[in-house]
Protein backbone atom coordinates (compact mmCIF):
# COMPACT_ATOMS: atom_id res chain seq x y z
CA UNK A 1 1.75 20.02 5.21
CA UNK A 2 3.22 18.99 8.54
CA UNK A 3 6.54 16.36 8.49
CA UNK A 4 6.12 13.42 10.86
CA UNK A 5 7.64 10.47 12.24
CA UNK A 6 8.15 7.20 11.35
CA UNK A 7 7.07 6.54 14.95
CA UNK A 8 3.70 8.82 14.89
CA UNK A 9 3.07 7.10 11.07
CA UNK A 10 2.86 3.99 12.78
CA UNK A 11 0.84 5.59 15.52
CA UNK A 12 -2.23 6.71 13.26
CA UNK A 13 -2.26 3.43 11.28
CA UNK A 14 -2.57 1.55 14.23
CA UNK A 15 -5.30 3.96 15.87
CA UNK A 16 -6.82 4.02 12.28
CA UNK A 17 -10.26 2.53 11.93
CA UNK A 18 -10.55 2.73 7.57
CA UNK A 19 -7.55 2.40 6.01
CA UNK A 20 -6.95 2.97 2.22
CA UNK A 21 -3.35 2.86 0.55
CA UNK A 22 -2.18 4.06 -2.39
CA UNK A 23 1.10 2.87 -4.00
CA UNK A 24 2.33 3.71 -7.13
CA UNK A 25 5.75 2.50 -7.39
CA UNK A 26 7.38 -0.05 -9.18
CA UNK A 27 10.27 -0.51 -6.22
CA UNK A 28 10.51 0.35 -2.84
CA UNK A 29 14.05 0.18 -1.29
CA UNK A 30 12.73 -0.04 2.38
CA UNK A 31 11.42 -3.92 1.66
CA UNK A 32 15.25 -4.02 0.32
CA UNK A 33 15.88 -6.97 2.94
CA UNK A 34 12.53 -8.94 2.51
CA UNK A 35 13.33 -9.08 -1.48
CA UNK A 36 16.98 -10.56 -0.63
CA UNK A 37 15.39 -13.20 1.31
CA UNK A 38 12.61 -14.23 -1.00
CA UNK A 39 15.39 -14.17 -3.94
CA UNK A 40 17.14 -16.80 -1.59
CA UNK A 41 13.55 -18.35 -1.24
CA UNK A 42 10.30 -17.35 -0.97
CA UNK A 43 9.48 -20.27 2.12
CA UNK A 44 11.88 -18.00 4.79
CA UNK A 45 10.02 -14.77 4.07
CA UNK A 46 6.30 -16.10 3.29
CA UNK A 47 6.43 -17.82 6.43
CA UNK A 48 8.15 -15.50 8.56
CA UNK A 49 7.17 -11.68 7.39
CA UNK A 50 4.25 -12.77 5.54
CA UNK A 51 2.41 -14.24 8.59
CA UNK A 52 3.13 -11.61 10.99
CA UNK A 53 1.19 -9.15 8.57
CA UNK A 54 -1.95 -11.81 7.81
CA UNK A 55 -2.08 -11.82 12.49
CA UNK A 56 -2.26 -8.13 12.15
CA UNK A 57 -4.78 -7.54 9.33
CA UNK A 58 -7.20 -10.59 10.89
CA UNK A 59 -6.47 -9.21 14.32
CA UNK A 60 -7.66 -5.64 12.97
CA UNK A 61 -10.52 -6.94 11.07
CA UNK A 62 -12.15 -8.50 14.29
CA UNK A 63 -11.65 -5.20 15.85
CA UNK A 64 -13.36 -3.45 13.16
CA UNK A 65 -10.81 -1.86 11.41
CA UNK A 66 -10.83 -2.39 7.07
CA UNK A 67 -7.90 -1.89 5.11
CA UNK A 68 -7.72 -1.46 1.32
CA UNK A 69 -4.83 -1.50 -0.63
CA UNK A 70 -4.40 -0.35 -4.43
CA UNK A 71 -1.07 -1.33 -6.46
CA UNK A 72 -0.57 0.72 -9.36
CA UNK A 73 1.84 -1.59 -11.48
CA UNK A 74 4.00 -1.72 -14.71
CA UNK A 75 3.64 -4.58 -16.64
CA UNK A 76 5.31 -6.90 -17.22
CA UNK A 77 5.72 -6.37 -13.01
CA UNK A 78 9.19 -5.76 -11.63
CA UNK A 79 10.71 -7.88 -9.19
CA UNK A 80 9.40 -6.17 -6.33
CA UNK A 81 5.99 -6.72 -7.40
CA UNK A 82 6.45 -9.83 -8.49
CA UNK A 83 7.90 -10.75 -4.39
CA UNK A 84 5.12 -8.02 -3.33
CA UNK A 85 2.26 -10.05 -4.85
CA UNK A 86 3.61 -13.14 -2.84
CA UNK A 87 4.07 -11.72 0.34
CA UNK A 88 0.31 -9.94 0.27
CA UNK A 89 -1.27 -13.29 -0.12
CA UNK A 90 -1.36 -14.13 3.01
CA UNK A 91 -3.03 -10.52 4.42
CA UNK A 92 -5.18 -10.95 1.28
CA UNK A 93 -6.67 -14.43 2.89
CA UNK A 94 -6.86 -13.04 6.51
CA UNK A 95 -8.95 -10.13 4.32
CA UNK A 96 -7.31 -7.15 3.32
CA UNK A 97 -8.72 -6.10 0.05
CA UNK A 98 -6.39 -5.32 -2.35
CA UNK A 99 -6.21 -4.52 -6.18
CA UNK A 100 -3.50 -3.86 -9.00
CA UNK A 101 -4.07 -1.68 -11.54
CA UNK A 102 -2.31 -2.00 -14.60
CA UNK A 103 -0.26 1.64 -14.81
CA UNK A 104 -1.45 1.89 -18.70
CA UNK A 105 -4.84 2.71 -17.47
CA UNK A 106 -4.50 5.18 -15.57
CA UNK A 107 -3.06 7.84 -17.71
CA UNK A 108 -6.56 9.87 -17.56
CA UNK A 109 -7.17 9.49 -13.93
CA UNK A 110 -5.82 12.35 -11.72
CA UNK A 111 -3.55 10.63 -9.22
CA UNK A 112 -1.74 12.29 -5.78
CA UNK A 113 2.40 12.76 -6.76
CA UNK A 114 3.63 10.15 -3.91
CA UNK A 115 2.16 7.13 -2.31
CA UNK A 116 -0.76 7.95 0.12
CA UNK A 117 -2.79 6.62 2.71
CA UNK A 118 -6.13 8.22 3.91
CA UNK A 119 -7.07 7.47 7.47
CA UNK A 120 -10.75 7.78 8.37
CA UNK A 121 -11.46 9.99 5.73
CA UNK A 122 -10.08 12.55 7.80
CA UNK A 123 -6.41 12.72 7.52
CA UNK A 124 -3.96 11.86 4.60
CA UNK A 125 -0.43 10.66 4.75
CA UNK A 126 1.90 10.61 1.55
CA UNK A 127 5.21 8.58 1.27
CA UNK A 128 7.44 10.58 -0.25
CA UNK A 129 10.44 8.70 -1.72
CA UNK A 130 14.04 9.98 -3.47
CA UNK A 131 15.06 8.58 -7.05
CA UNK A 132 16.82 5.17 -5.05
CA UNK A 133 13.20 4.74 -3.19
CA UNK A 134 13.99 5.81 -0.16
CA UNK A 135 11.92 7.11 1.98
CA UNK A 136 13.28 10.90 2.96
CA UNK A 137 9.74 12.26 4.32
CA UNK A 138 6.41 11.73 5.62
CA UNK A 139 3.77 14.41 5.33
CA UNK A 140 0.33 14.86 7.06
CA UNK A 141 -2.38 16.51 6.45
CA UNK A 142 -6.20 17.04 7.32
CA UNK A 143 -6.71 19.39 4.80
CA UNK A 144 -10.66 18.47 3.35
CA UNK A 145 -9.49 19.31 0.01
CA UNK A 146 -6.69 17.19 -0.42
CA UNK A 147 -7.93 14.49 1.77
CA UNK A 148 -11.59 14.22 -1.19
CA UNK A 149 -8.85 14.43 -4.33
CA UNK A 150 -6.98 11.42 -2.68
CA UNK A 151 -10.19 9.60 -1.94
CA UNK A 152 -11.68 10.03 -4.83
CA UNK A 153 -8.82 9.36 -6.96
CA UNK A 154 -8.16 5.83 -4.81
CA UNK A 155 -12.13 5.55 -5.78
CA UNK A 156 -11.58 6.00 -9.28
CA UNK A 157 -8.56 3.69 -9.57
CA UNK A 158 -10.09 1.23 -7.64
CA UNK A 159 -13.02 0.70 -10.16
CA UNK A 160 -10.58 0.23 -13.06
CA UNK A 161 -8.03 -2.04 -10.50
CA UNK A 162 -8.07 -5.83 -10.60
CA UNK A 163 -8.75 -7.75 -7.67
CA UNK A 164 -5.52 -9.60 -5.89
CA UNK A 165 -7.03 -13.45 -6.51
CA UNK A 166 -8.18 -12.40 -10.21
CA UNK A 167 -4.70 -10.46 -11.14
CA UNK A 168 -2.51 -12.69 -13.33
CA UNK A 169 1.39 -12.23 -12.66
């Protein structure tokens, strides 16, 4: 697998026409700021943040472009989720589709090692993130093996996973 960029990351996302995402933490340090804020009060971030994201998914969607997120969660959800859940609602409306998946049921379903993103069905991307949940690397590949087991285990959580306006926090 080939390291890569913040900057090229951003570069195939936003030249990528099917997005799906994987994420299967419970934390992630880099929204470390956003979660300060929303502690402070959720108004400054959900109307800040929050909106940005909803103009970019709607602008994408009218383009073409269809993103899918899956959020594999402990329950009850930690912090971060429970300030993730908040802040998706607004990409959720401009129509991202995005599930949570309850982590106890998925202990039979083979599952990638890191947070992952397959582009196109062509290329995968994986997060991978130190014990503070930091993010220390980015890896690519196109590999047609890899890229099927992360599709088809985003396919097979995504069956089980509960949809964003149905999932109770």
């Amino acid at each position: 697998m080939e390291s890569i960029s913040p900057e090229r990351r951003g570069e195939l996302v936003r030249n990528t026409r099917h997005y799906l995402k994987l994420e299967l933490r419970d934390n992630y340090q880099i929204d470390h700021d956003l979660l300060i804020a929303w502690r402070r009060g959720p108004s400054e971030v959900l109307t800040g943040p929050a909106l940005a994201w909803r103009d970019r998914v709607a602008h994408d969607l009218s383009e073409g472009r269809s993103w899918q997120r899956l959020r594999v969660v402990s329950e009850p959800l930690s912090e971060y989720h429970r300030f993730a859940y908040e802040f998706a609602g607004p990409g959720v409306d401009a129509g991202e589709q995005m599930r949570y998946l309850p982590r106890r049921l998925v202990s039979a379903i083979p599952l990638p090692g890191n947070d992952c993103f397959v582009l196109d069905d062509q290329t995968v991307m994986f997060n991978v993130l130190d014990g503070d949940n930091n993010r220390v690397d980015i890896q690519l590949t196109t590999d047609p093996d890899v890229v099927e087991f992360c599709r088809d285990a985003f396919e097979a959580a995504w069956v089980l996973a509960i949809p964003y306006d149905e999932y109770r926090v």
